[in-house]
Protein backbone atom coordinates (compact mmCIF):
# COMPACT_ATOMS: atom_id res chain seq x y z
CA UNK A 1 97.44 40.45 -50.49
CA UNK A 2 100.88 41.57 -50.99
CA UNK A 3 102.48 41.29 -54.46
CA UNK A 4 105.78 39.41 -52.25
CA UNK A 5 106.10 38.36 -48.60
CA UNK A 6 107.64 39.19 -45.32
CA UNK A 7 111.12 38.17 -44.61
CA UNK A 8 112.01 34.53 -44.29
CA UNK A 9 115.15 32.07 -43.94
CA UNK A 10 115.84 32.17 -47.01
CA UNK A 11 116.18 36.06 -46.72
CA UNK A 12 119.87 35.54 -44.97
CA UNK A 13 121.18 32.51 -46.25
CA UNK A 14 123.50 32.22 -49.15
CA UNK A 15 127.22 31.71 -50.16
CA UNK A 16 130.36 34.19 -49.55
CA UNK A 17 131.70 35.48 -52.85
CA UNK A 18 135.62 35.42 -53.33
CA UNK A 19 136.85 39.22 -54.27
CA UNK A 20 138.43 42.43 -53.25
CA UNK A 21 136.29 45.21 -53.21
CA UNK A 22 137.74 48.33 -54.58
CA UNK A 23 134.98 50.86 -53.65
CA UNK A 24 135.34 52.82 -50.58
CA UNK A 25 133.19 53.42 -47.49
CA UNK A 26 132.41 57.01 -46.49
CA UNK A 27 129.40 58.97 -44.45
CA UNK A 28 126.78 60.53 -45.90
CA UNK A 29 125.96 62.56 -42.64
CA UNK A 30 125.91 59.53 -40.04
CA UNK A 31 125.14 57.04 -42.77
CA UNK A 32 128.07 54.31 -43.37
CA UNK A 33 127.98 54.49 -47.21
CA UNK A 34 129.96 51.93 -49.67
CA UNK A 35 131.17 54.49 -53.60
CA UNK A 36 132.33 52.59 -56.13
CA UNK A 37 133.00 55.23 -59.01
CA UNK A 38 133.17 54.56 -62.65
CA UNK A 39 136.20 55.22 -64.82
CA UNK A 40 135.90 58.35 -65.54
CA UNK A 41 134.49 59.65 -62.15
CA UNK A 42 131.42 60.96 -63.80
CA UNK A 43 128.46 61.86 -61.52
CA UNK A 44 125.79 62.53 -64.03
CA UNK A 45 124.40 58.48 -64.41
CA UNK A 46 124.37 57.47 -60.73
CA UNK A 47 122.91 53.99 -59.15
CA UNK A 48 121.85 53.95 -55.81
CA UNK A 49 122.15 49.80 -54.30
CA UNK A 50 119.58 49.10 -51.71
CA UNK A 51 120.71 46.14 -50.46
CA UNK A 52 119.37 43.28 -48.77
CA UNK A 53 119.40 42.47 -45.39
CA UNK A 54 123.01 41.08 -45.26
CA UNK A 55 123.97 45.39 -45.59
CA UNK A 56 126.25 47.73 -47.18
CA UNK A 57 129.52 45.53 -45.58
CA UNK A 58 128.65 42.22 -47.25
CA UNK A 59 131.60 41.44 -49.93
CA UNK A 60 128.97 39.98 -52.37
CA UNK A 61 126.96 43.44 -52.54
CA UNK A 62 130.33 45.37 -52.77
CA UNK A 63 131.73 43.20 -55.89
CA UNK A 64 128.40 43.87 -57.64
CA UNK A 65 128.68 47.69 -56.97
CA UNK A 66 131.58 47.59 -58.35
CA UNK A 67 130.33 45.64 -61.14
CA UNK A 68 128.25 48.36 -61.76
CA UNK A 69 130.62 51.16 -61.70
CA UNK A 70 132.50 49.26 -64.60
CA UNK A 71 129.39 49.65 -66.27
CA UNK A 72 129.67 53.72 -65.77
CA UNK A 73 128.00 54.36 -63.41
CA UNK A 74 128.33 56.49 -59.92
CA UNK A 75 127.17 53.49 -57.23
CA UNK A 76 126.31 54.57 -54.28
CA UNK A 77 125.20 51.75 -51.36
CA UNK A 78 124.03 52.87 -47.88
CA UNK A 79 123.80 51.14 -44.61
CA UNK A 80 120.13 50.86 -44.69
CA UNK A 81 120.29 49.39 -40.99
CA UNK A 82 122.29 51.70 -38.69
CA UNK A 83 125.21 48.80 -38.28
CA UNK A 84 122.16 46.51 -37.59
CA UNK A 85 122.03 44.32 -40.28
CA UNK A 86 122.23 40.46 -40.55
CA UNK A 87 125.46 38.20 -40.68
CA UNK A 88 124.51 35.59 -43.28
CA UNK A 89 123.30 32.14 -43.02
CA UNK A 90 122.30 34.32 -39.69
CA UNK A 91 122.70 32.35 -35.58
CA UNK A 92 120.59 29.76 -34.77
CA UNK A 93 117.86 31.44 -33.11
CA UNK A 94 118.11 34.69 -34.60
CA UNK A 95 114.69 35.92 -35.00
CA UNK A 96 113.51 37.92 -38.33
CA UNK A 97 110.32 39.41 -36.79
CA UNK A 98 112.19 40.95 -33.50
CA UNK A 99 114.62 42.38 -35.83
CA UNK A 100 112.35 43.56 -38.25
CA UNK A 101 110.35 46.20 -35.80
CA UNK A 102 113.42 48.49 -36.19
CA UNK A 103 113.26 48.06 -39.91
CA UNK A 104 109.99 49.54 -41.15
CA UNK A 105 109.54 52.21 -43.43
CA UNK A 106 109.79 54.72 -41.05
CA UNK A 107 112.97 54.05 -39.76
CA UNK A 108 114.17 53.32 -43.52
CA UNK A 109 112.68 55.94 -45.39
CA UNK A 110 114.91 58.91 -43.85
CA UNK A 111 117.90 56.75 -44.35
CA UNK A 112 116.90 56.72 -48.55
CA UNK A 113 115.68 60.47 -48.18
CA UNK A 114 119.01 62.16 -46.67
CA UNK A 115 121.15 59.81 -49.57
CA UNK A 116 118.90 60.85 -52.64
CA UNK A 117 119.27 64.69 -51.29
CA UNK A 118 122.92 63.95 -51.54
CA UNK A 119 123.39 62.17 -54.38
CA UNK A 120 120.87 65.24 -56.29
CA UNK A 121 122.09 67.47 -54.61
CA UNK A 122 125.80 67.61 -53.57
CA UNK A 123 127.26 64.89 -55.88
CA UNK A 124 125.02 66.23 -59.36
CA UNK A 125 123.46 63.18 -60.01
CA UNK A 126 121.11 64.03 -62.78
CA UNK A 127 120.18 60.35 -63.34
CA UNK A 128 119.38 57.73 -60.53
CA UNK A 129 118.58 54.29 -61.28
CA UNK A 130 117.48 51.99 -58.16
CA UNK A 131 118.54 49.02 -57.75
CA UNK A 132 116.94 46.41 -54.82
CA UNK A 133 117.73 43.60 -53.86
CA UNK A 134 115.20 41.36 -51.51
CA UNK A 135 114.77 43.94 -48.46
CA UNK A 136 115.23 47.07 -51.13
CA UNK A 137 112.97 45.72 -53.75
CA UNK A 138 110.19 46.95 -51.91
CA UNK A 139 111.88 51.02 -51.55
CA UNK A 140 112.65 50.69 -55.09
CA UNK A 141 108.75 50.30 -56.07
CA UNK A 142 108.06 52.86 -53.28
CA UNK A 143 110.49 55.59 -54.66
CA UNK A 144 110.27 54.84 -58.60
CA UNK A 145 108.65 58.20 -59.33
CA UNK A 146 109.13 62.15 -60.14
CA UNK A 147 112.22 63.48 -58.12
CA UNK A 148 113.38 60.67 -57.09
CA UNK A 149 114.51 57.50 -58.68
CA UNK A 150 114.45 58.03 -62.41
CA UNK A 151 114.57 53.95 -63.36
CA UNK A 152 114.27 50.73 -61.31
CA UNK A 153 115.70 46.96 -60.90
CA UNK A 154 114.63 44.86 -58.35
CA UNK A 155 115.50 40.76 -57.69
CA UNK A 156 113.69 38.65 -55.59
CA UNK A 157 111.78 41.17 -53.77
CA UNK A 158 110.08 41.10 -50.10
CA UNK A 159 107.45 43.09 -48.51
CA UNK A 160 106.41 44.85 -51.61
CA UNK A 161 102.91 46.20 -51.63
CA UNK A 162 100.32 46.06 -54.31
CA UNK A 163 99.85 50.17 -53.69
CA UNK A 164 103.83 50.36 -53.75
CA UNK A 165 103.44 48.99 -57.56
CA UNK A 166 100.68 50.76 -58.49
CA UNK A 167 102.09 54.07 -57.30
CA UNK A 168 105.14 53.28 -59.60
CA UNK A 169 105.66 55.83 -62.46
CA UNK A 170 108.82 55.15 -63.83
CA UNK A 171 110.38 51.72 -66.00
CA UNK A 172 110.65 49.11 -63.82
CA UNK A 173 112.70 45.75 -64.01
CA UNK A 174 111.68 42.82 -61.86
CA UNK A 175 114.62 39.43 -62.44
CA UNK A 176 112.75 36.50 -60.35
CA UNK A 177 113.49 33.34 -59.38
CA UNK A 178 111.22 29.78 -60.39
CA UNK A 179 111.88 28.80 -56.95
CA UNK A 180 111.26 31.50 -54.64
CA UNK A 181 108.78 31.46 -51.31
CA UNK A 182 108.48 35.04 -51.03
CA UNK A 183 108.48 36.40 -54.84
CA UNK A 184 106.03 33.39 -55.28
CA UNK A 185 104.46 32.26 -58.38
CA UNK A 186 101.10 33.96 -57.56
CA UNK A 187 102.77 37.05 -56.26
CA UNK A 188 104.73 37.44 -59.03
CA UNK A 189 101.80 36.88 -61.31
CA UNK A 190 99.94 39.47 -59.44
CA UNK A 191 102.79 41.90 -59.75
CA UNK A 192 102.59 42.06 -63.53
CA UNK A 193 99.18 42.59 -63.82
CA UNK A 194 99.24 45.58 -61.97
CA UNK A 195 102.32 47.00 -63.71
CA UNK A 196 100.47 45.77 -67.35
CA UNK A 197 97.61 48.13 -66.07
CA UNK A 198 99.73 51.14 -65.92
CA UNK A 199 101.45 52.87 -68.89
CA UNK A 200 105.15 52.83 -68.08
CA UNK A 201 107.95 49.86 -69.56
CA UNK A 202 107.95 46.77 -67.29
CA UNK A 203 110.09 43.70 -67.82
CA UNK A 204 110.10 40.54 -65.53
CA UNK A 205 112.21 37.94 -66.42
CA UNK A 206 111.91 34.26 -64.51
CA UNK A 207 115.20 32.50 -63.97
CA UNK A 208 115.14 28.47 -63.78
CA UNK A 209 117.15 26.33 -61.52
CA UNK A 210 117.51 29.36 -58.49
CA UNK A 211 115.74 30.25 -55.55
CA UNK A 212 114.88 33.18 -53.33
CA UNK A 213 117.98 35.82 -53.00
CA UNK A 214 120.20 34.27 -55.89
CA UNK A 215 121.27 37.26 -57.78
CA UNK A 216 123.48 38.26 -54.67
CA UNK A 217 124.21 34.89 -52.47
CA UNK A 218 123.91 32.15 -54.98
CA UNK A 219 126.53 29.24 -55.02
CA UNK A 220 129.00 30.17 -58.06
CA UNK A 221 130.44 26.41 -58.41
CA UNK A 222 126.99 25.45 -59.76
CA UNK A 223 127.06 26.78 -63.45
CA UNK A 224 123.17 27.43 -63.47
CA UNK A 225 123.22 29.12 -60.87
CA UNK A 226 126.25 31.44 -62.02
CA UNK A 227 124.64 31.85 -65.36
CA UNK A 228 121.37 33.30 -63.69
CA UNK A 229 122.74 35.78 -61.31
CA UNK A 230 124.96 36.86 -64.36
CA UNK A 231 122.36 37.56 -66.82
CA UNK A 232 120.32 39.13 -63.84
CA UNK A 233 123.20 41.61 -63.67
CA UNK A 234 122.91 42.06 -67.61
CA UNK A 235 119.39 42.42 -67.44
CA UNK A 236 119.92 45.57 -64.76
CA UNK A 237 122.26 47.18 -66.84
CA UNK A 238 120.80 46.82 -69.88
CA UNK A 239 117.80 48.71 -68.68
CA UNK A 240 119.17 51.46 -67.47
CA UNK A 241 121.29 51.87 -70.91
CA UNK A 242 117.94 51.98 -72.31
CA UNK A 243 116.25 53.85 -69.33
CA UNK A 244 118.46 56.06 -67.45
């Protein structure tokens, strides 16, 4: 069993946040990356976004970088997908499991790899914190250990494995949502008993009146809805005050 499931509809479907982004996009060799730098253009604290499905491009996952970057921190985003990502609320017909053979960990993992050497590196990142949404929950878990990511956040993750979790050394933040058919109840539940078996901080906090992908592609007008993907934000940043 996995601790969340594969990719669904509700992976890709969402609403368009209003904003202007005012990160930049750059390459990291031949990987399309979105920097959004703090104030003070410290390197030091550094958050690497691993977004979901939607990509690097998507306005919604550019406002939060930059969201972050207010907080302090270096945020850097890469195209996960080599310019193949989704368009959201994705074609009629569009089919998750063709696209998803290009996707797997082998074709993702080098994508994460070549970033982390850079950010380490050639940008002195002494601190990375991970932060995945849906699609990137599951690298988060996979990469939350020595030499590589230092602390994790994840929302509404997919495709996570029961060994990713267990294999996780580092503090680990999981927001989820009451109404989610991937992060389900049981999946969720089975989630935090592995992490309560290990000896590292965990936090999962359940958010009422949302659903599967929220924290990026929820609708703002509804103020529920607004107030969870906020406080998921809060919750991200307050860990890695604490954590990174």
């Amino acid at each position: 069993m996995t601790t969340s499931a594969p990719l669904s509809k509700c992976c890709t479907t969402g609403s368009l946040h209003e904003g202007e982004a005012k990160g930049e996009i750059k390459d990291i060799g031949d990987i399309s990356t979105y920097f959004a730098y703090p104030a003070d253009r410290s390197t030091e604290k550094a958050i690497l976004i691993l977004t979901d499905v939607i990509g690097h491009n998507f306005i919604n996952a550019q406002l939060i970088a930059d969201q972050f970057a207010e907080a302090g921190y270096l945020v850097v985003m890469p195209d996960l997908f080599k310019g193949d990502s989704i368009p959201i609320n994705r074609p009629e017909g569009f089919k998750l499991v063709d696209w998803l053979q290009n996707h797997y960990p082998e074709q993702t993992e080098p994508i994460i790899n070549t970033v982390l050497a850079e950010m380490r590196e050639k940008l002195g990142c002494k601190r990375i914190g991970g932060v995945g949404y849906c699609f990137g929950g599951k690298y988060v878990a996979r990469y939350l250990k020595g030499g590589k990511l230092d602390a994790g956040f994840t929302a509404h993750p997919t495709m996570m494995e029961p060994t990713e979790l267990d294999g996780v050394e580092g503090p680990f933040s999981i927001a989820a949502a009451v109404r989610d058919f991937v992060f389900t109840t049981e999946k969720r539940r089975l989630a935090e008993d592995i992490l309560d078996k290990k000896d590292i901080p965990y936090q999962i906090n359940l958010f009422s009146d949302v659903e599967h992908g929220f924290s990026v592609r929820c609708d703002l007008s509804q103020p529920r809805q607004k107030f969870a993907k906020e406080q998921a934000f809060v919750q991200a940043v307050s860990w890695f005050k604490e954590y990174l």
